[in-house]
Protein backbone atom coordinates (compact mmCIF):
# COMPACT_ATOMS: atom_id res chain seq x y z
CA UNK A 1 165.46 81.69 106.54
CA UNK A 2 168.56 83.81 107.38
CA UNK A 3 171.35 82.49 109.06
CA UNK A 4 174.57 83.34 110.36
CA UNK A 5 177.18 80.34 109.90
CA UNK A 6 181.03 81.75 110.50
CA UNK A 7 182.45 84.26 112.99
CA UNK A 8 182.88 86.95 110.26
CA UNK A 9 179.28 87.50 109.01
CA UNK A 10 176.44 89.56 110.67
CA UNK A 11 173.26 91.72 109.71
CA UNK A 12 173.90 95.29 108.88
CA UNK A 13 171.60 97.96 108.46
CA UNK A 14 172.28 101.26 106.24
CA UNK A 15 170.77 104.29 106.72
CA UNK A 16 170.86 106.51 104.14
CA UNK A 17 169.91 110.13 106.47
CA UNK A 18 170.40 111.57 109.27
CA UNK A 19 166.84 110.91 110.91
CA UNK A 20 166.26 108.88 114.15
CA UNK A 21 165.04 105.38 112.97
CA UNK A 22 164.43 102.51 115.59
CA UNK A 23 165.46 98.88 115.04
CA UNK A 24 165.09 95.47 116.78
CA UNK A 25 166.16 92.41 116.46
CA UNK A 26 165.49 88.40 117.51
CA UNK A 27 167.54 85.77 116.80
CA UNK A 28 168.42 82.24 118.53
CA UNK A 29 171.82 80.61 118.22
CA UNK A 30 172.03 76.45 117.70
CA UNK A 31 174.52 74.84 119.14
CA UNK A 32 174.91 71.23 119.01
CA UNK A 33 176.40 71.19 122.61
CA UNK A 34 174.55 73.99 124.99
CA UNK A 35 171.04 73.59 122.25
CA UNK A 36 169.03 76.90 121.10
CA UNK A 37 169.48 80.26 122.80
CA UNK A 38 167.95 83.06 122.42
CA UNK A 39 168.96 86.66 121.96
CA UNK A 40 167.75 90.20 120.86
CA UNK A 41 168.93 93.47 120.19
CA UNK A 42 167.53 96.82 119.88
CA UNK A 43 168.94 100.80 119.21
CA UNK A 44 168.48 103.84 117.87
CA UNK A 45 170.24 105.33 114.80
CA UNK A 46 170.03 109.06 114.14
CA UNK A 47 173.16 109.11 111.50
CA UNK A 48 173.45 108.17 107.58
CA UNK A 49 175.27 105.01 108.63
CA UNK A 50 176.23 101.41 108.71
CA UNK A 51 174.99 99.42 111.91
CA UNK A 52 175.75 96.31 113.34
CA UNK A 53 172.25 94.68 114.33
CA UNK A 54 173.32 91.25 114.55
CA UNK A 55 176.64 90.56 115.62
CA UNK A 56 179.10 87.47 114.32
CA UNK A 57 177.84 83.64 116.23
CA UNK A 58 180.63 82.00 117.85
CA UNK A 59 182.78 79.43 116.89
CA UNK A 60 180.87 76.52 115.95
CA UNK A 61 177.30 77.91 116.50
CA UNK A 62 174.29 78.96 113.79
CA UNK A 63 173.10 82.21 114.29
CA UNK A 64 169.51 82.37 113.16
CA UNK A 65 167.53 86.02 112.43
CA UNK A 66 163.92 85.37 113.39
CA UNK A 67 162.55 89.19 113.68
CA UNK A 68 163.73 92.21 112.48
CA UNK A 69 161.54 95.58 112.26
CA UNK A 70 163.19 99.25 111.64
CA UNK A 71 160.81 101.97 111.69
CA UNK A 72 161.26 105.57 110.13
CA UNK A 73 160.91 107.58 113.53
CA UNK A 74 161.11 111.15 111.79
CA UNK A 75 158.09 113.05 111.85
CA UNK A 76 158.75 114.76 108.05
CA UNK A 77 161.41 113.37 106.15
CA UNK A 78 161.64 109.80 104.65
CA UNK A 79 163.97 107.02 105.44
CA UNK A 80 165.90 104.96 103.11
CA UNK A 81 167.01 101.36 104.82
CA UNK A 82 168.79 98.46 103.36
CA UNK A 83 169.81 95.08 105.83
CA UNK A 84 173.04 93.42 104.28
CA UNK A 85 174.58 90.67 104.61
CA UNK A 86 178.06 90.92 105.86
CA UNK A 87 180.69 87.80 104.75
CA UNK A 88 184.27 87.11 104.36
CA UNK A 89 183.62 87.65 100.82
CA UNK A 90 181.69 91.16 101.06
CA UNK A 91 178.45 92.66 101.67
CA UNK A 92 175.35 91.66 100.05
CA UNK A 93 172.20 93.26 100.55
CA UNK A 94 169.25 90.59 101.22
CA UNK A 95 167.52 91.22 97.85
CA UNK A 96 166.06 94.11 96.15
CA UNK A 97 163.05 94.15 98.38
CA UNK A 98 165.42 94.67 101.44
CA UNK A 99 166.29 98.81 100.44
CA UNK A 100 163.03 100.61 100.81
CA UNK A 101 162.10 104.31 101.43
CA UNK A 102 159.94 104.72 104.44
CA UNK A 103 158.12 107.73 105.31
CA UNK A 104 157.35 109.20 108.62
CA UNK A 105 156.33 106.14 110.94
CA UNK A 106 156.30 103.21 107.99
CA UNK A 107 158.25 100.47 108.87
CA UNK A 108 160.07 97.07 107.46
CA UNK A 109 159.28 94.06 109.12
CA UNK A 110 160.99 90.50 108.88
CA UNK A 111 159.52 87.37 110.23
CA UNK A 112 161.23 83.96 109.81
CA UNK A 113 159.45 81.57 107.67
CA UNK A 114 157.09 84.76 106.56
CA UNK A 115 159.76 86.97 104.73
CA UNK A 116 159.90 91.06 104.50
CA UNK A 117 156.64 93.11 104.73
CA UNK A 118 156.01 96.99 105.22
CA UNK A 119 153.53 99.26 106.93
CA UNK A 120 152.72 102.57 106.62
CA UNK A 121 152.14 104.61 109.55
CA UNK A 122 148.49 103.29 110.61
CA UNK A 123 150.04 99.71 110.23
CA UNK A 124 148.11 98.88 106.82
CA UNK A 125 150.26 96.63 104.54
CA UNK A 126 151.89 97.73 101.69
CA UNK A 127 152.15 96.01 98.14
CA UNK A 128 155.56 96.03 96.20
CA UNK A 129 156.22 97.52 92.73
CA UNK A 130 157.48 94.31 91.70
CA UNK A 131 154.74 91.69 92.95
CA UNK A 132 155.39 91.08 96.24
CA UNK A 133 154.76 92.32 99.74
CA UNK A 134 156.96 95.19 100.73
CA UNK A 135 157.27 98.87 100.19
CA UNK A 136 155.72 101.40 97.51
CA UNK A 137 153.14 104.14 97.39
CA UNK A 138 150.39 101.53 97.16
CA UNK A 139 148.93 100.02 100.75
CA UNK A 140 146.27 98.14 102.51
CA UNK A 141 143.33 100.84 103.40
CA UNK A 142 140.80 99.76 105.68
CA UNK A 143 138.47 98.37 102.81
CA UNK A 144 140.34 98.61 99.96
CA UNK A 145 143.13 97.18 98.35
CA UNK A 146 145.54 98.92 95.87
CA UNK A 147 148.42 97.52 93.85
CA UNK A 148 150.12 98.60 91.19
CA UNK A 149 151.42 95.43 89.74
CA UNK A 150 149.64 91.42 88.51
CA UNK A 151 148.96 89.42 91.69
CA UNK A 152 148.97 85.85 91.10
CA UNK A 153 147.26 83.17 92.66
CA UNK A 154 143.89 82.21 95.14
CA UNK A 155 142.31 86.25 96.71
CA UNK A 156 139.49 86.23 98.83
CA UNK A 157 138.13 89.48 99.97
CA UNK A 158 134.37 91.54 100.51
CA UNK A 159 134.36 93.48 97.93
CA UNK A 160 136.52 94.03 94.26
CA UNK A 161 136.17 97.31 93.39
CA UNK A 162 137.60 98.05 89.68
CA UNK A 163 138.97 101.93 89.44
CA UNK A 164 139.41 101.98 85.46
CA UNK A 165 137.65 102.86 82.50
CA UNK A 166 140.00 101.44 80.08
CA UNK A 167 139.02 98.23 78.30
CA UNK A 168 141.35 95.65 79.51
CA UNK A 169 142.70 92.74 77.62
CA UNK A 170 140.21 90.09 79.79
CA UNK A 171 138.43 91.24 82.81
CA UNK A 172 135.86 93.85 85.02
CA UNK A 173 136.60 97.92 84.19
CA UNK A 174 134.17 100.79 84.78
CA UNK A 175 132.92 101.74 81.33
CA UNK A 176 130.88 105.08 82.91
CA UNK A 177 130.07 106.14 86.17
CA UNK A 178 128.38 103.99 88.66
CA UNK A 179 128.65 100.93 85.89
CA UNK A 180 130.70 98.10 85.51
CA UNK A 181 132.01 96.57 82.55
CA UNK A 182 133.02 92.87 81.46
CA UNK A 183 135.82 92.57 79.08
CA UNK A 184 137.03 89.80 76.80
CA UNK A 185 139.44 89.69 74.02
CA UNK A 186 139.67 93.30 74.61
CA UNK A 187 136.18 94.12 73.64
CA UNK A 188 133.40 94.97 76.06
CA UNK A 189 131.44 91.85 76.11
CA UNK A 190 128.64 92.55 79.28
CA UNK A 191 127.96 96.22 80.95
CA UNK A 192 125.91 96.52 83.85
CA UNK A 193 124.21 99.96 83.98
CA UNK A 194 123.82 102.46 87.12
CA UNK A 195 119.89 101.66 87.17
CA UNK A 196 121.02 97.65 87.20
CA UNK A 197 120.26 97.30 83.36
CA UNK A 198 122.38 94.39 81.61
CA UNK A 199 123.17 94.41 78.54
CA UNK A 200 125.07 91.62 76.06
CA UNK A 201 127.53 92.74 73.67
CA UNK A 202 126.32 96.35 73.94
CA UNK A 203 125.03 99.15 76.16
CA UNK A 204 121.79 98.18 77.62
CA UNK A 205 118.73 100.15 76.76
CA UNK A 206 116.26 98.26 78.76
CA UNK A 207 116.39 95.62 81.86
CA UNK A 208 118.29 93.02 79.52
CA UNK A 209 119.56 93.73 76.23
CA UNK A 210 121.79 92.24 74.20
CA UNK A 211 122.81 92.17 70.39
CA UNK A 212 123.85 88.58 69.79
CA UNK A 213 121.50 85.34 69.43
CA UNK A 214 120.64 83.29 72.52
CA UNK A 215 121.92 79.32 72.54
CA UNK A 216 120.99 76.86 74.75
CA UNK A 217 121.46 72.90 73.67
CA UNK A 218 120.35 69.91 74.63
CA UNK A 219 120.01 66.30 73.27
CA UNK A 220 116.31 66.28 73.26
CA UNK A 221 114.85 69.69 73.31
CA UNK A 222 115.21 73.16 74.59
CA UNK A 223 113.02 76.24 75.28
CA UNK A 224 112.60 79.27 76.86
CA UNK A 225 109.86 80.48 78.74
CA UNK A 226 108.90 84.64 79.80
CA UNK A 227 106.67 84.39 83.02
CA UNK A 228 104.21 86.52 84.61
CA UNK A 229 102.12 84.94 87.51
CA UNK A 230 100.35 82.52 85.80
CA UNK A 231 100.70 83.44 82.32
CA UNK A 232 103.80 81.98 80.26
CA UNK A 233 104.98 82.92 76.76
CA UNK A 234 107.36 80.22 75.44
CA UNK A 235 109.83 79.88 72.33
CA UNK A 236 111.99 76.77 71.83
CA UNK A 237 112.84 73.68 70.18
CA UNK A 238 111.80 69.31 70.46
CA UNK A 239 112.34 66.63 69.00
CA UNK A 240 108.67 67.48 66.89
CA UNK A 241 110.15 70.72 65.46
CA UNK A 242 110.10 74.34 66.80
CA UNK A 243 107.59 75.87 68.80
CA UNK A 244 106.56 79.55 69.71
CA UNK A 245 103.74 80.64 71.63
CA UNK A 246 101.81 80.91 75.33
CA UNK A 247 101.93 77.77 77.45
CA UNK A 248 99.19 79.19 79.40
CA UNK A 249 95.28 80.16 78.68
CA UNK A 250 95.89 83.26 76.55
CA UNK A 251 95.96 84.52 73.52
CA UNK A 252 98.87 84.85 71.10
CA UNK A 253 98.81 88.19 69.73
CA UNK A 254 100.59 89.68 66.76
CA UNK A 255 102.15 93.27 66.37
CA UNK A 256 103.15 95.30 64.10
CA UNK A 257 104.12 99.26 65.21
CA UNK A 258 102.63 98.96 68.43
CA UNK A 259 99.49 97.98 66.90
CA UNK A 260 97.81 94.59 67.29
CA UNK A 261 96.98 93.04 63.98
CA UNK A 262 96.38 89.47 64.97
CA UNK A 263 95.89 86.60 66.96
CA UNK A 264 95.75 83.09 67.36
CA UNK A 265 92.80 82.70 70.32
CA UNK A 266 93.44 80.03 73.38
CA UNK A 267 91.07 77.88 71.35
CA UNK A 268 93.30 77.96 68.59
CA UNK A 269 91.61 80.00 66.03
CA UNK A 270 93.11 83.21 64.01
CA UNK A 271 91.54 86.39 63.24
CA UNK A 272 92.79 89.10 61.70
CA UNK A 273 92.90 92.75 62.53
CA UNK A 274 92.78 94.60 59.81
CA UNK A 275 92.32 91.77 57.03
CA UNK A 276 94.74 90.29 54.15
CA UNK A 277 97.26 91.95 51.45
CA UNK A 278 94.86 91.64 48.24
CA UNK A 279 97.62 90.18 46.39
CA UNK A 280 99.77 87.90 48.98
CA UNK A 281 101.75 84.79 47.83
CA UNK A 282 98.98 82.09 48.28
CA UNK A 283 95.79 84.23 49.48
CA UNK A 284 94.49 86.61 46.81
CA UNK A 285 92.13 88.75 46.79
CA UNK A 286 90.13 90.78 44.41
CA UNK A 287 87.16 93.04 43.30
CA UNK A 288 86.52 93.93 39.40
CA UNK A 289 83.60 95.48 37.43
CA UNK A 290 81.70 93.00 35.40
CA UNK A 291 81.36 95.70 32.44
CA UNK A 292 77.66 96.05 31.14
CA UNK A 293 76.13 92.64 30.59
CA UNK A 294 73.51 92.41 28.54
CA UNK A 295 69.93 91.19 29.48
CA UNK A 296 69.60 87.62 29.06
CA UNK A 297 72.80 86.74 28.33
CA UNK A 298 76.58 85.93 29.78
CA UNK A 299 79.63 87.92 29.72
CA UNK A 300 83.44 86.64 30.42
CA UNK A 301 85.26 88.60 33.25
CA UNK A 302 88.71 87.84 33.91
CA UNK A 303 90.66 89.30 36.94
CA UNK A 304 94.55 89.79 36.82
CA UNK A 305 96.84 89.07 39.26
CA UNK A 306 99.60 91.71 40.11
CA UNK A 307 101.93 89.17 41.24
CA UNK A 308 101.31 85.49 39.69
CA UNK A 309 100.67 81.97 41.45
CA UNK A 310 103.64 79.61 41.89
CA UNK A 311 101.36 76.87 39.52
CA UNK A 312 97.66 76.85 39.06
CA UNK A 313 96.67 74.32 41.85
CA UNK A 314 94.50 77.15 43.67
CA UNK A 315 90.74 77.20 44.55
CA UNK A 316 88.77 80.44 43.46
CA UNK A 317 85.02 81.37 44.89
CA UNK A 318 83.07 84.01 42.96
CA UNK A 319 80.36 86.14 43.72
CA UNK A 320 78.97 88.98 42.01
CA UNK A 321 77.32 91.86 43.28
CA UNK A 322 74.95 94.61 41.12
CA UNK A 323 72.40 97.41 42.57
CA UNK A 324 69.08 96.00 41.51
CA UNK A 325 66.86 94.25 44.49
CA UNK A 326 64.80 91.28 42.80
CA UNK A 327 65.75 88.27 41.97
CA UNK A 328 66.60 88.83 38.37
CA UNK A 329 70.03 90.06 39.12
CA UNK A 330 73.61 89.42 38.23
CA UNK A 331 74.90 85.67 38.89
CA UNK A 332 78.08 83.70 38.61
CA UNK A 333 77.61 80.87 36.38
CA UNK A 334 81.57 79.10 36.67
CA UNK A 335 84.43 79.59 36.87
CA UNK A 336 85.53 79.71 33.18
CA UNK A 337 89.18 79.26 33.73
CA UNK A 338 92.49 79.87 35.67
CA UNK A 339 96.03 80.22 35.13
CA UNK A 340 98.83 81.51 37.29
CA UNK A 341 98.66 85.25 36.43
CA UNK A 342 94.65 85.38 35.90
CA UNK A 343 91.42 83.57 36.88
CA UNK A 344 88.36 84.11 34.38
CA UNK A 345 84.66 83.88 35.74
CA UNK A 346 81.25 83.21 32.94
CA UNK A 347 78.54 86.15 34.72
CA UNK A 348 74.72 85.49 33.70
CA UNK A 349 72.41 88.52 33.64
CA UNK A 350 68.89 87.36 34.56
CA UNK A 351 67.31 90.55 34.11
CA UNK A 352 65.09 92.24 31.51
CA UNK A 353 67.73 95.16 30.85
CA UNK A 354 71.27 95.14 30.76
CA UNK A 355 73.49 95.18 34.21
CA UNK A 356 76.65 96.08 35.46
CA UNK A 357 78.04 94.47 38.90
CA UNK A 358 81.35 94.48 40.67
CA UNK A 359 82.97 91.04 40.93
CA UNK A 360 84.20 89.30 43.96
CA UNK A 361 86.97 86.67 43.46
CA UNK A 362 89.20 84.96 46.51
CA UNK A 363 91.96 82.83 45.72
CA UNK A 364 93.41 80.46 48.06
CA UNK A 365 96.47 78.20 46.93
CA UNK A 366 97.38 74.79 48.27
């Protein structure tokens, strides 16, 4: 509130050119014997000069400003206004705020109980250099909002429209065109793409992307489930341990390079593509010749690991296999003995002549 409390103060306004500028006042005066009255004023200044626009209250009576608006009525050169205070003790202008430049048709506005606020020539508001409402190059547009300076507190509008591509300290920037970018800690933390891709800690290559793992917890369990109509793929974590598979009737398929190279069936059995590694950590694999054995009589054939069991508790099945088509043929008699690096087989040759036969041997550890 602005008041004027002796017989030597009023409200002066400066004008620093020669250019016709309106003003208006409203005021009431208090007085504890006639009550509230009130008054107004209104002129035209076309000088740099000083002007009375509230004069001194009488003897014993507040004088209280409750409207003031000058207005830049020059149609090309710009307006510099202050509104003083004038005491006993000097003149004081009412705060920094109170001198501002207005161009052709802007105008400063006081309101009691509001404070100071400018317009440009449309009437849009304009937004201070210094955090408040005022005067500056920055205004109201129909639609948008500009500032050039931190506004604290509660804003509530249609639309936020970030103009940057600079990564800010914390908050929304435009990393490219037609994008918009999340910021924390000064590094881009989510980007939204022109074609509505997200991506997490990165640019997004595909409808969600992101470069960090994925947490959710809970007490008991948690999971997360990929749904298409009725089919569901699901990956997560209960009480029982981790689970990772389809929650609906299909099958759950392995890839590697695009290529399928197994799957676990809806009835729960596996099947394999393109079959095992002949030398895997607990499946082996492995197909030797027997060496000429002669006719009625055994031979020893051992088969060597290329990369050896943790400990001997495996099983082994042998077969052997030879070109001859009766029944006096090649034949695994037992297995003769195992170790980690090698498994030996005893081969019996049934036939009249001596044979030679390829070896089968499959490993399978516990």
């Amino acid at each position: 509130m602005l008041f004027l409390t002796a017989t030597t103060e009023t409200f002066t306004l400066v004008t620093a050119a020669a250019l016709s500028t309106d003003w208006s006042v409203g005021y009431v005066d208090m007085d504890t014997t006639v009550g509230a009255t009130a008054g107004s004023a209104q002129g035209n200044v076309a000088t740099a000069t000083t002007t009375t626009v509230v004069a001194a209250p009488a003897v014993g009576v507040q004088r209280q400003l409750k409207s003031f608006t000058v207005v830049n009525k020059d149609a090309s050169g710009t307006q510099t206004v202050t509104l003083n205070k004038v005491t006993g003790a000097g003149t004081f202008a009412l705060g920094a705020a109170r001198t501002v430049a207005l161009a052709p048709g802007e105008s400063l506005t006081y309101i009691d109980s509001v404070g100071f606020a400018s317009f440009d020539s449309v009437g849009r508001l304009k937004v201070t250099n210094f955090g408040g409402i005022g005067a500056s190059s920055a205004t109201f547009a129909r639609g948008d909002f500009t500032w050039s300076s931190t506004l604290v507190g509660p804003l509530t509008a249609d639309r936020f429209i970030p103009a940057s591509a600079t990564v800010p300290t914390n908050g929304v920037y435009l990393p490219a065109a037609n994008s918009v970018g999340i910021a924390t800690n000064s590094t881009n933390a989510v980007t939204i793409d022109a074609s509505g891709n997200v991506g997490v800690g990165a640019s997004p290559t595909s409808p969600f992307s992101f470069t960090k793992f994925v947490a959710v917890n809970n007490a008991t369990s948690a999971s997360y489930a990929l749904n298409v109509g009725a089919r569901s793929f699901e990956m997560g974590l209960s009480a029982s341990g981790g689970l990772i598979g389809t929650s609906s009737n299909d099958p759950f398929r392995f890839f590697t390079n695009g290529v399928e190279v197994g799957r676990f069936t809806a009835a729960g059995r596996f099947t394999v593509a393109f079959g095992f590694t002949p030398d895997a950590g607990g499946l082996k694999h492995a197909r030797v010749t027997t060496g000429s054995v002669a006719a009625a009589s055994t031979a020893l054939v051992t088969v060597t690991w290329g990369t050896a069991f943790a400990d001997t508790n495996y099983t082994v099945q042998a077969s052997v296999l030879d070109s001859t088509t009766t029944s006096l043929a090649l034949s695994v008699v037992h297995v003769e003995s195992i170790s980690t690096t090698a498994v030996t087989v005893r081969v019996l040759n049934n036939a009249a002549g001596a044979l030679t036969g390829t070896l089968h041997v499959i490993a399978l550890h516990d």
